[in-house]
PDB file of N, CA and C in Angstrom:
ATOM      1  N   UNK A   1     178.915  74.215 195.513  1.00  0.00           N
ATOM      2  CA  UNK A   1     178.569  74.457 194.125  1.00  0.00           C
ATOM      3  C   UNK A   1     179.311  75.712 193.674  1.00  0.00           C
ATOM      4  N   UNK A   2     179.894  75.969 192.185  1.00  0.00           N
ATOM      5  CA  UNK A   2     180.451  76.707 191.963  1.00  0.00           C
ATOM      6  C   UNK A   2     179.779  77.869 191.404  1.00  0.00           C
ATOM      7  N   UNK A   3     180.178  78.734 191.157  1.00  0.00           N
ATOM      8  CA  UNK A   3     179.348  79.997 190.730  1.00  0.00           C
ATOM      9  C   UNK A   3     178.537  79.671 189.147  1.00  0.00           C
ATOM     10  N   UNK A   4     179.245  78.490 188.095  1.00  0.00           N
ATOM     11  CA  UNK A   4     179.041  78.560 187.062  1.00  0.00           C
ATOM     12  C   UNK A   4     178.194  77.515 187.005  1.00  0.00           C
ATOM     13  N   UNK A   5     177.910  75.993 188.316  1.00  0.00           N
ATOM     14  CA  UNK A   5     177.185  75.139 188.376  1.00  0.00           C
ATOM     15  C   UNK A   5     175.444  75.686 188.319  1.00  0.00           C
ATOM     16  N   UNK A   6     174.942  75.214 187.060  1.00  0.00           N
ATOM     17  CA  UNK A   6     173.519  75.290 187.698  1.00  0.00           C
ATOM     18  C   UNK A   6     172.627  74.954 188.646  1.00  0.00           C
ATOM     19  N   UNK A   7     171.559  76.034 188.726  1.00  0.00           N
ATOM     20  CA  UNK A   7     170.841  74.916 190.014  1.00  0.00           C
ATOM     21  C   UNK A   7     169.510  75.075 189.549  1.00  0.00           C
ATOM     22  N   UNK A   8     169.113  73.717 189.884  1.00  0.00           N
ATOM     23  CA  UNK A   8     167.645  73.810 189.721  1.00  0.00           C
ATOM     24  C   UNK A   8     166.797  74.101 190.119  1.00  0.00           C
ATOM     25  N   UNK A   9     165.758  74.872 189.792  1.00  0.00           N
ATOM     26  CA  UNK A   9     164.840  75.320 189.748  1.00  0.00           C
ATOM     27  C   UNK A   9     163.314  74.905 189.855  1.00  0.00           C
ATOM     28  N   UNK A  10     162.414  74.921 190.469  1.00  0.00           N
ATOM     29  CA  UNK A  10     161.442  74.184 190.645  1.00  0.00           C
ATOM     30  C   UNK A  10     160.231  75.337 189.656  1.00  0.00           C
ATOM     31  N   UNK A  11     160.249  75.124 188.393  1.00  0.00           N
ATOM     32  CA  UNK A  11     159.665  76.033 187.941  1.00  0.00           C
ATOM     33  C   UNK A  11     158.421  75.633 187.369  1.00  0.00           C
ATOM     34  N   UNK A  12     157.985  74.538 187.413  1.00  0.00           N
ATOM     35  CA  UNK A  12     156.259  74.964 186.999  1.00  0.00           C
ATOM     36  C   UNK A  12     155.643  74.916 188.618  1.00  0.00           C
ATOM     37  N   UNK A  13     156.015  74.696 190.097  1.00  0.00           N
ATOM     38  CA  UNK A  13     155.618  74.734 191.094  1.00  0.00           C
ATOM     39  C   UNK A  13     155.461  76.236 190.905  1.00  0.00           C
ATOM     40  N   UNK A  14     156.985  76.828 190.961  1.00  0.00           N
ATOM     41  CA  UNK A  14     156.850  78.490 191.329  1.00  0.00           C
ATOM     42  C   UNK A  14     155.896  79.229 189.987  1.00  0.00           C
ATOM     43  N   UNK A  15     155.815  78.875 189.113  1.00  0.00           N
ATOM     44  CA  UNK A  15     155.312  80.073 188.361  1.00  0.00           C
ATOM     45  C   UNK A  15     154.070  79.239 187.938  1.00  0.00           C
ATOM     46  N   UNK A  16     153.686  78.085 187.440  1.00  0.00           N
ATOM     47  CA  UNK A  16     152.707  77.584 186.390  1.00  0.00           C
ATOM     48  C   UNK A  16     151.414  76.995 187.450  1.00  0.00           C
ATOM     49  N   UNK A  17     152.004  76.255 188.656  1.00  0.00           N
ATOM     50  CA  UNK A  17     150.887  75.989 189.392  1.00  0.00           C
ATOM     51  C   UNK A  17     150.369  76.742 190.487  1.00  0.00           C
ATOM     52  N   UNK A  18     150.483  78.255 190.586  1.00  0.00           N
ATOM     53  CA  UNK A  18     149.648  79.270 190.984  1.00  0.00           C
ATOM     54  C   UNK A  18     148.879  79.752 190.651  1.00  0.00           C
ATOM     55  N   UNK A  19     148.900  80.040 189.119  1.00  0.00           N
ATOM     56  CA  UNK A  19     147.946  80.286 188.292  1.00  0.00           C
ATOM     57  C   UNK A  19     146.704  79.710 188.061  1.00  0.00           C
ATOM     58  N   UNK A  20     147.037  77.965 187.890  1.00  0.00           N
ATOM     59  CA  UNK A  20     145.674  76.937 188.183  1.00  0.00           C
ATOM     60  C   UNK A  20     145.414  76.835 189.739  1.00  0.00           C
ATOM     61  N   UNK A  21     146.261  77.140 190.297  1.00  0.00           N
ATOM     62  CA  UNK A  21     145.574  77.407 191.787  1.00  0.00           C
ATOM     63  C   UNK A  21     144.536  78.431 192.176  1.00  0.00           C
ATOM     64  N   UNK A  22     144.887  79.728 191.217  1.00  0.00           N
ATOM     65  CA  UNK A  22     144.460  80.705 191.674  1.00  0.00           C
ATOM     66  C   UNK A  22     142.799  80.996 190.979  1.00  0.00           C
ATOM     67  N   UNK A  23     143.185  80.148 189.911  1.00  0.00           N
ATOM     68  CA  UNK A  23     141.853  80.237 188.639  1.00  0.00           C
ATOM     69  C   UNK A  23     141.296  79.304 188.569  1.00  0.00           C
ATOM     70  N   UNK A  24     141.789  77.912 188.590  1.00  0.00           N
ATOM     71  CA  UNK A  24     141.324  77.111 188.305  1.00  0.00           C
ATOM     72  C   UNK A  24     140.728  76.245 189.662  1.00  0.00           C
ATOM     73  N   UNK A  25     139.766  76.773 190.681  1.00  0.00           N
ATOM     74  CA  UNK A  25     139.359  76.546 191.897  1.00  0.00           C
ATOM     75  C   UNK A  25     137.423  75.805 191.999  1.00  0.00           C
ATOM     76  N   UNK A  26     137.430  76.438 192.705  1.00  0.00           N
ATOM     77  CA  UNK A  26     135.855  76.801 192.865  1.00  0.00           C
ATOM     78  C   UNK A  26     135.074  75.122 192.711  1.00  0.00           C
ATOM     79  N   UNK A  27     135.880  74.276 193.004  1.00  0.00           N
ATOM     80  CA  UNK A  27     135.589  73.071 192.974  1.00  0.00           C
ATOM     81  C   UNK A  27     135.406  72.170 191.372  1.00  0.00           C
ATOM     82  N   UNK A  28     135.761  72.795 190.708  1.00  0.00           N
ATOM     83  CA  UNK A  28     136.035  72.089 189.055  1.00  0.00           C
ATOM     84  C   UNK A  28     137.507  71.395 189.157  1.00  0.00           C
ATOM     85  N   UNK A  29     138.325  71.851 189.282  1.00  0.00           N
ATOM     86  CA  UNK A  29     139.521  71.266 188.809  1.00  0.00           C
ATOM     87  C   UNK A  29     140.740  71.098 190.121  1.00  0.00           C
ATOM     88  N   UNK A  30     139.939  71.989 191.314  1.00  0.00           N
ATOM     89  CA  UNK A  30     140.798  71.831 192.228  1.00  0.00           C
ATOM     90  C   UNK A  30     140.007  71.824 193.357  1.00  0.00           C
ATOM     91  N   UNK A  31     139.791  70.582 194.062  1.00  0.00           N
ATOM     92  CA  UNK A  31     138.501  70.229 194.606  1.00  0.00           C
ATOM     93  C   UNK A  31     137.479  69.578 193.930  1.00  0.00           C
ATOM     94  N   UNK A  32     138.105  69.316 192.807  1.00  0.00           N
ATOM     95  CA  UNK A  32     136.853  68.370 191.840  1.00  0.00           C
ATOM     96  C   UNK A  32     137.723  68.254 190.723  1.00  0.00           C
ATOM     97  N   UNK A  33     136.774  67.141 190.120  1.00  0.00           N
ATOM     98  CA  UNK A  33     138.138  66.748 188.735  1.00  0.00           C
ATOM     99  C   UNK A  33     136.889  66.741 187.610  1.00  0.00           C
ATOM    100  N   UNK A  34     136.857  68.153 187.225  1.00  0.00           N
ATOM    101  CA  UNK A  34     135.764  68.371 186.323  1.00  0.00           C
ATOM    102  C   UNK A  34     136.191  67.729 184.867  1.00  0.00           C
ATOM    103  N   UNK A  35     135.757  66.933 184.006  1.00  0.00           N
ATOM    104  CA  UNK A  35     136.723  66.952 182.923  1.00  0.00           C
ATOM    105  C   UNK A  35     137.429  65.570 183.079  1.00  0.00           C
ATOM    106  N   UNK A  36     137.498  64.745 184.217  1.00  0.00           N
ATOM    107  CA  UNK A  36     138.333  64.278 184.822  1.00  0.00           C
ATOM    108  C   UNK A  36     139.942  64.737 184.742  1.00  0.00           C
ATOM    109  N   UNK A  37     140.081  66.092 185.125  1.00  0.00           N
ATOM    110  CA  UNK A  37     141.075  66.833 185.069  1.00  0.00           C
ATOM    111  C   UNK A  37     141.457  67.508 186.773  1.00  0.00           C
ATOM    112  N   UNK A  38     142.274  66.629 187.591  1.00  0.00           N
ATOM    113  CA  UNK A  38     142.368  67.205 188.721  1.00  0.00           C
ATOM    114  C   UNK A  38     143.935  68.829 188.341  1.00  0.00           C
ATOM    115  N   UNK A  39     143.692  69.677 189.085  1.00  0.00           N
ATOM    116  CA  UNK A  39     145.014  70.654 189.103  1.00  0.00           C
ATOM    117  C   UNK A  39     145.707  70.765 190.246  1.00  0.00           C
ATOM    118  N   UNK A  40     145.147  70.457 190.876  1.00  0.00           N
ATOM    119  CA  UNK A  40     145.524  70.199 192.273  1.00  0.00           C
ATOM    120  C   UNK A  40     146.835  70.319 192.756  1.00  0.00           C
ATOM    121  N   UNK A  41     148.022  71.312 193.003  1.00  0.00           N
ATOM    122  CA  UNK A  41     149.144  71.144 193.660  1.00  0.00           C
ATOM    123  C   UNK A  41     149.521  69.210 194.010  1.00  0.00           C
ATOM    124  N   UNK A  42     150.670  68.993 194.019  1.00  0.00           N
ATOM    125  CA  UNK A  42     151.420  67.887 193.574  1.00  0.00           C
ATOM    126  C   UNK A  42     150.723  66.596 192.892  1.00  0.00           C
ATOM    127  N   UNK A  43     149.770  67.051 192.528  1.00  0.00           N
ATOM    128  CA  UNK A  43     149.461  65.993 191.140  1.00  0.00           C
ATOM    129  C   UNK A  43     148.906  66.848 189.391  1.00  0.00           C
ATOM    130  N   UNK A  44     149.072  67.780 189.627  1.00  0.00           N
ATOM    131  CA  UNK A  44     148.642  68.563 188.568  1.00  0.00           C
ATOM    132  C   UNK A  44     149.468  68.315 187.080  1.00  0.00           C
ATOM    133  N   UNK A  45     150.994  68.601 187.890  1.00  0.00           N
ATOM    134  CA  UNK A  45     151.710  67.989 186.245  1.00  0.00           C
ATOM    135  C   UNK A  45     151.869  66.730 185.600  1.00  0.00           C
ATOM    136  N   UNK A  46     151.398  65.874 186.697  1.00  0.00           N
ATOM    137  CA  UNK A  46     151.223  64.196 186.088  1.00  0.00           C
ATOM    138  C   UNK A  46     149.804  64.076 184.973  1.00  0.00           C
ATOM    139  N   UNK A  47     148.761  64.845 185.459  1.00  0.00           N
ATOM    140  CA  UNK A  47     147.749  64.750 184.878  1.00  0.00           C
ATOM    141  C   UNK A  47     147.679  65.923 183.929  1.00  0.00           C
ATOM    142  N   UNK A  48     148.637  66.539 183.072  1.00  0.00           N
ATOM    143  CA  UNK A  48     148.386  67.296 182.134  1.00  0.00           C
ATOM    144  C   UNK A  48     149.873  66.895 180.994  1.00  0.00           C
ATOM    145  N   UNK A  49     151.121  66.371 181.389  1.00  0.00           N
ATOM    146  CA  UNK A  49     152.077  65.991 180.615  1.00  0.00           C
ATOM    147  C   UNK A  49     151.680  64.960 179.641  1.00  0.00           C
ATOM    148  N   UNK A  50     151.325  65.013 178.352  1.00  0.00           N
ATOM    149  CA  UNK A  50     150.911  64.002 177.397  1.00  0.00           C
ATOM    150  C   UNK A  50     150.121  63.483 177.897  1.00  0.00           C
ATOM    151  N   UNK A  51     148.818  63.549 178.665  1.00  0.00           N
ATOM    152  CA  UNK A  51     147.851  62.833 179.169  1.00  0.00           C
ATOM    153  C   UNK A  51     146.552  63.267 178.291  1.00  0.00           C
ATOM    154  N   UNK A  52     145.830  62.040 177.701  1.00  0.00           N
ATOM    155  CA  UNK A  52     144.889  61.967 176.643  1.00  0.00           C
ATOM    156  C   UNK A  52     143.739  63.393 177.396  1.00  0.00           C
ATOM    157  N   UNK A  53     143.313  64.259 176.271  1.00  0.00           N
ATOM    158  CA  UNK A  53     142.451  65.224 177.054  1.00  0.00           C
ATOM    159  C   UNK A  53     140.849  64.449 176.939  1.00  0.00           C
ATOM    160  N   UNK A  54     139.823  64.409 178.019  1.00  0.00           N
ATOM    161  CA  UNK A  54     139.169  63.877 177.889  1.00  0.00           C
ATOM    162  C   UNK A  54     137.864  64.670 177.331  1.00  0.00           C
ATOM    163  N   UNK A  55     137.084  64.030 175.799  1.00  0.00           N
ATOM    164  CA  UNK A  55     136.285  64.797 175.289  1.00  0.00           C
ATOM    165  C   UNK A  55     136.933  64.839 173.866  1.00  0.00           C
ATOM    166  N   UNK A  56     138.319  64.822 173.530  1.00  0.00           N
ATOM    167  CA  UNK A  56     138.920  65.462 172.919  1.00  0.00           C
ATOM    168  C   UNK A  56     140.097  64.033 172.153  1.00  0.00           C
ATOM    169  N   UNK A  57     139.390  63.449 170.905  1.00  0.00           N
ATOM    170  CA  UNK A  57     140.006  62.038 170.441  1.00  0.00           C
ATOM    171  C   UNK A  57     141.692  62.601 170.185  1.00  0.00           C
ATOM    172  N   UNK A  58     142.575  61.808 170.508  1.00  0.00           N
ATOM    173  CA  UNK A  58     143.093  61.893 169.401  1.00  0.00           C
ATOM    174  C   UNK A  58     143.867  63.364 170.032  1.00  0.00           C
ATOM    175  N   UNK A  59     143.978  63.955 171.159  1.00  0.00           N
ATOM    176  CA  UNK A  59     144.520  65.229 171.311  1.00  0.00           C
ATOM    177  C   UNK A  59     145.237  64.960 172.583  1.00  0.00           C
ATOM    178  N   UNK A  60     146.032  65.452 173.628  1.00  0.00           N
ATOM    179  CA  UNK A  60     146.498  65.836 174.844  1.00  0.00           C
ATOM    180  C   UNK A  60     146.137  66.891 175.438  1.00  0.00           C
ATOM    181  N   UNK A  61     146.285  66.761 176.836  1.00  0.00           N
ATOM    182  CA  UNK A  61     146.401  67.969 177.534  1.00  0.00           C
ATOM    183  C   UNK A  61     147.525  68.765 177.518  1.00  0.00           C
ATOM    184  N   UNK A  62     148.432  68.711 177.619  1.00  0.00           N
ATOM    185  CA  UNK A  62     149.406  69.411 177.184  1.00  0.00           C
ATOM    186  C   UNK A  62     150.357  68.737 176.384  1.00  0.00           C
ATOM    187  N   UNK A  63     150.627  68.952 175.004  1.00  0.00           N
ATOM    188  CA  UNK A  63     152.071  68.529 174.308  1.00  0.00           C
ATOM    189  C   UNK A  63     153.221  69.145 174.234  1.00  0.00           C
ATOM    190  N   UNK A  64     153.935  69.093 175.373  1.00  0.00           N
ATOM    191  CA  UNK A  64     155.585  69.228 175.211  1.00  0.00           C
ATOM    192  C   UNK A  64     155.918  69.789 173.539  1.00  0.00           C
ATOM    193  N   UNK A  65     156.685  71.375 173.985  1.00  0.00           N
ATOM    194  CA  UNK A  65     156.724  71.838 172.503  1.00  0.00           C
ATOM    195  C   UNK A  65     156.172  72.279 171.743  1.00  0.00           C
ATOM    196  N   UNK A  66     154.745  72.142 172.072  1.00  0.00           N
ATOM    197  CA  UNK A  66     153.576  72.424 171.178  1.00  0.00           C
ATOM    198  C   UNK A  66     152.325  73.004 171.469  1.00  0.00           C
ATOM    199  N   UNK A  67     152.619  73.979 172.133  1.00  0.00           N
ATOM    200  CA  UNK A  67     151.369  75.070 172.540  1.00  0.00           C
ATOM    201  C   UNK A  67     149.662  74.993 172.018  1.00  0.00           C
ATOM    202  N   UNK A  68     150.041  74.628 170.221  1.00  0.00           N
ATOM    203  CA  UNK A  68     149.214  75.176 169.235  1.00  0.00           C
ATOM    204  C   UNK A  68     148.362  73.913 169.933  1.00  0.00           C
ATOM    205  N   UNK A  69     148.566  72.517 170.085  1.00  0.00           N
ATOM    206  CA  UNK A  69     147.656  71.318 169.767  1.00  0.00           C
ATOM    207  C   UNK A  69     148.028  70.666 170.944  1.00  0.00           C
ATOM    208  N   UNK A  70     147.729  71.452 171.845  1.00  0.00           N
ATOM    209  CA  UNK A  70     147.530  71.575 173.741  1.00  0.00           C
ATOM    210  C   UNK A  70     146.292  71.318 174.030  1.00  0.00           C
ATOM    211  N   UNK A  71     145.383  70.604 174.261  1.00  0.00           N
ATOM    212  CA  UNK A  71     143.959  71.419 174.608  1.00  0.00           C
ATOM    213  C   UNK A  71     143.826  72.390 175.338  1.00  0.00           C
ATOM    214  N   UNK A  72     145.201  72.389 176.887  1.00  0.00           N
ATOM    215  CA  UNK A  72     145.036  73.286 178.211  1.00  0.00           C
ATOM    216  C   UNK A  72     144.856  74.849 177.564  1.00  0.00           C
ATOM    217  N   UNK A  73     145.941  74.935 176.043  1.00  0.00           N
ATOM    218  CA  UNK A  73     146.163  76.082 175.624  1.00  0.00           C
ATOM    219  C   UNK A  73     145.273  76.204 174.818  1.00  0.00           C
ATOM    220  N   UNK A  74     144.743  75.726 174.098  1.00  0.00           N
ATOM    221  CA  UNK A  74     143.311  75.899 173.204  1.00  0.00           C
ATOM    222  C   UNK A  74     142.455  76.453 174.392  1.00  0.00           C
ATOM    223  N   UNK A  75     142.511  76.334 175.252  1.00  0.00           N
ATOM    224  CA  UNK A  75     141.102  76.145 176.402  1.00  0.00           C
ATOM    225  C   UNK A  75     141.568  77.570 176.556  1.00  0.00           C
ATOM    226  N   UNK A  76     142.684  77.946 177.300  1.00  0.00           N
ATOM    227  CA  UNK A  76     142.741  79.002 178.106  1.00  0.00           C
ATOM    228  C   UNK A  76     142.751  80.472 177.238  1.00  0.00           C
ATOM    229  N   UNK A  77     143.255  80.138 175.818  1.00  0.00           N
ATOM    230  CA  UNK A  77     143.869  80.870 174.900  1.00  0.00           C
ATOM    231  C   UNK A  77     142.344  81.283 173.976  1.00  0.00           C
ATOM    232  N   UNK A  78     141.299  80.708 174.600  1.00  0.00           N
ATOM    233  CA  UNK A  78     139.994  80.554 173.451  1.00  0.00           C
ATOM    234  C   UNK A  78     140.242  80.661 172.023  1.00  0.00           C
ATOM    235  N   UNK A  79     141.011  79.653 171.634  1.00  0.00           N
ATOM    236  CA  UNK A  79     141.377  80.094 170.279  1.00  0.00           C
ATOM    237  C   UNK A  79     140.173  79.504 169.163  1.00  0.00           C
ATOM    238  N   UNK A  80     139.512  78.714 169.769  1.00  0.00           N
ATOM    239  CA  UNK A  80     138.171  78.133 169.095  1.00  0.00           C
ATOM    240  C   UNK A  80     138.255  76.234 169.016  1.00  0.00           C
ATOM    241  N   UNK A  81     139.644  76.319 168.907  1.00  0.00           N
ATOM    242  CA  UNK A  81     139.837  74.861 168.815  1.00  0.00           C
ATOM    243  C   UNK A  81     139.472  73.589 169.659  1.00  0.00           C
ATOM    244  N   UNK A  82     138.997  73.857 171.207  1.00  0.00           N
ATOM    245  CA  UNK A  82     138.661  73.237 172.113  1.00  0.00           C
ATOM    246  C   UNK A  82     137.618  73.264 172.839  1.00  0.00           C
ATOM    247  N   UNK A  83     136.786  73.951 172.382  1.00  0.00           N
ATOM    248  CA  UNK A  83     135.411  74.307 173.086  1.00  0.00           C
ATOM    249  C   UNK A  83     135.679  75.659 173.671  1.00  0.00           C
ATOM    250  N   UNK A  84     134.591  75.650 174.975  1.00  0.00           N
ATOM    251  CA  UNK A  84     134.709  76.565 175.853  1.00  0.00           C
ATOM    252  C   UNK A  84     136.153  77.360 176.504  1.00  0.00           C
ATOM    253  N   UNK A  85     135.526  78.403 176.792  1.00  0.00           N
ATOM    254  CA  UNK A  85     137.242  79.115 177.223  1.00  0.00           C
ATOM    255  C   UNK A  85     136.907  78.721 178.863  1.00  0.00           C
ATOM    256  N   UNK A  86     138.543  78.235 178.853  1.00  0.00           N
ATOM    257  CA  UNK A  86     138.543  78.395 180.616  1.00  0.00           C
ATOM    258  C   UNK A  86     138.719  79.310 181.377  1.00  0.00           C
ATOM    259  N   UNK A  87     138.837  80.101 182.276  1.00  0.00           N
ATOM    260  CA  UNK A  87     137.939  79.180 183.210  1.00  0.00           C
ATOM    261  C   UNK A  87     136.310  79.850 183.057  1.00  0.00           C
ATOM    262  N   UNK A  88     135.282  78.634 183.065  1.00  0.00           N
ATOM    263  CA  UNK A  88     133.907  79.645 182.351  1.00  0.00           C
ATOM    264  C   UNK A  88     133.710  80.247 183.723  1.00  0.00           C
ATOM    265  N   UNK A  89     132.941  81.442 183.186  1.00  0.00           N
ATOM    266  CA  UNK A  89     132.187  82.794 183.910  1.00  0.00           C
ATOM    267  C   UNK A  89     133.373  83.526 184.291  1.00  0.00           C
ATOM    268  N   UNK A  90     134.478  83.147 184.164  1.00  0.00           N
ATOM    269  CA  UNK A  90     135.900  84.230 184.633  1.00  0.00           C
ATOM    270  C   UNK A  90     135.909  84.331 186.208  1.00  0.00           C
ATOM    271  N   UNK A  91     137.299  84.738 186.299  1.00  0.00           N
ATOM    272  CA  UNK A  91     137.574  85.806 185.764  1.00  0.00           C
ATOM    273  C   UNK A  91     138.509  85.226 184.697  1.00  0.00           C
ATOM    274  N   UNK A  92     138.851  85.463 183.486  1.00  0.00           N
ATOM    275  CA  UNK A  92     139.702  84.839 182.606  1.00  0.00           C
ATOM    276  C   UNK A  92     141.228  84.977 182.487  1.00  0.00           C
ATOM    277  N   UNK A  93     142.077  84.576 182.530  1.00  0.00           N
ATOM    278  CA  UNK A  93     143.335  84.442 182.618  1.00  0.00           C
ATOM    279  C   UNK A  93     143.744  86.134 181.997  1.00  0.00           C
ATOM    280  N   UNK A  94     144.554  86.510 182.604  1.00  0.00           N
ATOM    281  CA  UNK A  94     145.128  87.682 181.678  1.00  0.00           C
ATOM    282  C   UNK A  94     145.432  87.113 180.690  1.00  0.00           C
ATOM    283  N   UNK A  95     146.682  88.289 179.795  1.00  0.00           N
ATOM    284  CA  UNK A  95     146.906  87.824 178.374  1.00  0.00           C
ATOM    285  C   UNK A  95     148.683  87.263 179.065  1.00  0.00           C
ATOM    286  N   UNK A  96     149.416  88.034 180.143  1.00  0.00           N
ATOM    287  CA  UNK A  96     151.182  87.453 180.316  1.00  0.00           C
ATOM    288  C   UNK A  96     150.388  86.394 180.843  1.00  0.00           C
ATOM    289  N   UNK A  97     149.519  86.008 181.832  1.00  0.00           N
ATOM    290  CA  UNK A  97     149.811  84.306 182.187  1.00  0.00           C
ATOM    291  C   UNK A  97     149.586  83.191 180.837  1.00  0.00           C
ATOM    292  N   UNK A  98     148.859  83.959 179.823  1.00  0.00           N
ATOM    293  CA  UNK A  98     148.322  82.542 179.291  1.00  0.00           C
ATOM    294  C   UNK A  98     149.588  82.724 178.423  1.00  0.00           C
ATOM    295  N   UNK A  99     150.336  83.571 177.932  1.00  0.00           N
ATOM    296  CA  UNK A  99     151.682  83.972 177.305  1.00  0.00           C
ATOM    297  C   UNK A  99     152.888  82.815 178.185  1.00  0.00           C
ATOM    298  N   UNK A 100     152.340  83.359 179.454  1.00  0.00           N
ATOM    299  CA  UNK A 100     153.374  81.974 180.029  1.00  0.00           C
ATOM    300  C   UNK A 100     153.261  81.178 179.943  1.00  0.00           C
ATOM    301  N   UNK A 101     152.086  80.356 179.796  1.00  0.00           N
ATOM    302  CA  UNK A 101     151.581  79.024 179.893  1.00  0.00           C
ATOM    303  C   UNK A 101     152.191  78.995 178.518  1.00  0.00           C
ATOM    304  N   UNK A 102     151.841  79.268 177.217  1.00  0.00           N
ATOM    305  CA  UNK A 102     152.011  79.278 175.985  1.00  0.00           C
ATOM    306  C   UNK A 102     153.341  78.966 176.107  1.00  0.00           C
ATOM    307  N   UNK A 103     154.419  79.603 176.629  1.00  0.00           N
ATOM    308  CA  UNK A 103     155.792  80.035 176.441  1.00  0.00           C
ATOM    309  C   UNK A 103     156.627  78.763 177.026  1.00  0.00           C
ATOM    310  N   UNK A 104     156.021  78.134 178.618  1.00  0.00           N
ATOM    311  CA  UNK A 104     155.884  77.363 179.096  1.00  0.00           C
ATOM    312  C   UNK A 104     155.769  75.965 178.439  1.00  0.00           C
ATOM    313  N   UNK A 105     154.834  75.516 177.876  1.00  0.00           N
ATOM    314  CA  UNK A 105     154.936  74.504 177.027  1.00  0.00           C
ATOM    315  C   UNK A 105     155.395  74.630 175.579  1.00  0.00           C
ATOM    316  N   UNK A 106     155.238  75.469 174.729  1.00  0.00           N
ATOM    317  CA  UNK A 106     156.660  75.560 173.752  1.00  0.00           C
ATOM    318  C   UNK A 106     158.252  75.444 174.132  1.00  0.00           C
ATOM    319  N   UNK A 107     158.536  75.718 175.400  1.00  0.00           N
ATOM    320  CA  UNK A 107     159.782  75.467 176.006  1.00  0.00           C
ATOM    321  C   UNK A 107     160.066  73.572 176.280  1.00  0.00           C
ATOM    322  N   UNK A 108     158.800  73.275 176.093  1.00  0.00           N
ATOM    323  CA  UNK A 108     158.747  71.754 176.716  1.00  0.00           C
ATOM    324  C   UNK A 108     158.333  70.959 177.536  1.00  0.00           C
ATOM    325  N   UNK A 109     157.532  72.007 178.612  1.00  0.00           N
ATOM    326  CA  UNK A 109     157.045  71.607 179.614  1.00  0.00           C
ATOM    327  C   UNK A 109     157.562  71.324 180.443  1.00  0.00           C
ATOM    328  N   UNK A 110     158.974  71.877 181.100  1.00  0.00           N
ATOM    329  CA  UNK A 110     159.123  71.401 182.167  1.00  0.00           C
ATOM    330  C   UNK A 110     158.893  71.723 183.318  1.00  0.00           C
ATOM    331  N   UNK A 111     159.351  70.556 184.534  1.00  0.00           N
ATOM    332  CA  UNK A 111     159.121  70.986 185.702  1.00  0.00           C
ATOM    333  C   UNK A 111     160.081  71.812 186.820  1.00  0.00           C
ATOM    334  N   UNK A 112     161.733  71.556 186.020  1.00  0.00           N
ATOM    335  CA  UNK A 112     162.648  71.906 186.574  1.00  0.00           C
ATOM    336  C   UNK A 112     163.223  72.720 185.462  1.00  0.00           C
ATOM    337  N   UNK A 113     163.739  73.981 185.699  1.00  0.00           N
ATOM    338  CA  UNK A 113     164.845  74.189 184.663  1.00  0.00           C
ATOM    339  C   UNK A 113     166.262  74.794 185.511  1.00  0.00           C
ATOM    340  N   UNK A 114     167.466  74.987 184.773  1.00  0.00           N
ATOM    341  CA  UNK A 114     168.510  75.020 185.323  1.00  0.00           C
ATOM    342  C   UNK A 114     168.975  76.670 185.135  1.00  0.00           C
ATOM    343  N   UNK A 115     169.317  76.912 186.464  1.00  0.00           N
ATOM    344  CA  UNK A 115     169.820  78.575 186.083  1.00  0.00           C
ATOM    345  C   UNK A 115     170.941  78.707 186.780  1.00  0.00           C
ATOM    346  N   UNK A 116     171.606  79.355 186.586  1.00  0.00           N
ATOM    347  CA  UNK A 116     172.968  80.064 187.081  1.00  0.00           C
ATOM    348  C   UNK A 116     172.807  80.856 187.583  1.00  0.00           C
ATOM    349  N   UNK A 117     173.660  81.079 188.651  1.00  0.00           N
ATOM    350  CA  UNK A 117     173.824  82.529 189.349  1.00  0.00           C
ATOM    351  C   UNK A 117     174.345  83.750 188.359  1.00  0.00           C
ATOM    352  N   UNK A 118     173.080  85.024 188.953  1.00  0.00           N
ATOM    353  CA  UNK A 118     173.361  85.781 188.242  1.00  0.00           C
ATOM    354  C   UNK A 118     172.373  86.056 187.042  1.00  0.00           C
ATOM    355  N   UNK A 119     171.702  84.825 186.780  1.00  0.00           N
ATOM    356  CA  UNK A 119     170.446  85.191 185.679  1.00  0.00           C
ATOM    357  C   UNK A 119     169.155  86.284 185.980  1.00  0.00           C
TER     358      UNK A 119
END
């Protein structure tokens, strides 16, 4: 590969599914599919990419592009729009992860992105 070839990146493994690993535990969402919402390391992004949020007509769990009308980001972001803030009793997400998450799906949601040497 050449210096200018990108390479990919495994980036909601490295940065996005530690966070629901780390928070989203305690047998709700990882160890249990509270919500019917598993987070679970290698099935987590199947079950949140445009997948109907359950509770919630007419909405997704996460929309590609669109932070605002996310439920995951309504939820985590307590912006009022989705009920309860996640994760209940806390500890609650700082403000850079849910910024990432936010930043994260306004980017599009992906799972891979491409970087160059040198970034």
């Amino acid at each position: 590969m050449s210096e200018d070839e990108p390479e990919l990146i495994d980036y909601y493994a490295d940065n996005i599914q530690p966070i629901f690993s780390n928070s989203c535990g305690g047998g709700c969402h990882i160890g249990g599919t509270q919500g019917g919402l598993d987070l679970s390391p290698n099935v987590s992004y199947d079950n949140l990419i445009s997948v109907g949020a359950n509770g919630y007509p007419g909405s997704v769990r996460v929309a590609p592009f669109d932070a605002a009308n996310s439920v995951l980001y309504n939820k985590i972001a307590n912006t009022g729009m989705s009920g309860q803030q996640m994760p209940p009793g806390g500890p609650m997400l700082s403000a850079s992860e849910i910024t990432l998450i936010e930043d994260w799906i306004n980017d599009g949601a992906p799972f891979q992105i491409e970087q160059t040497e040198g970034e």
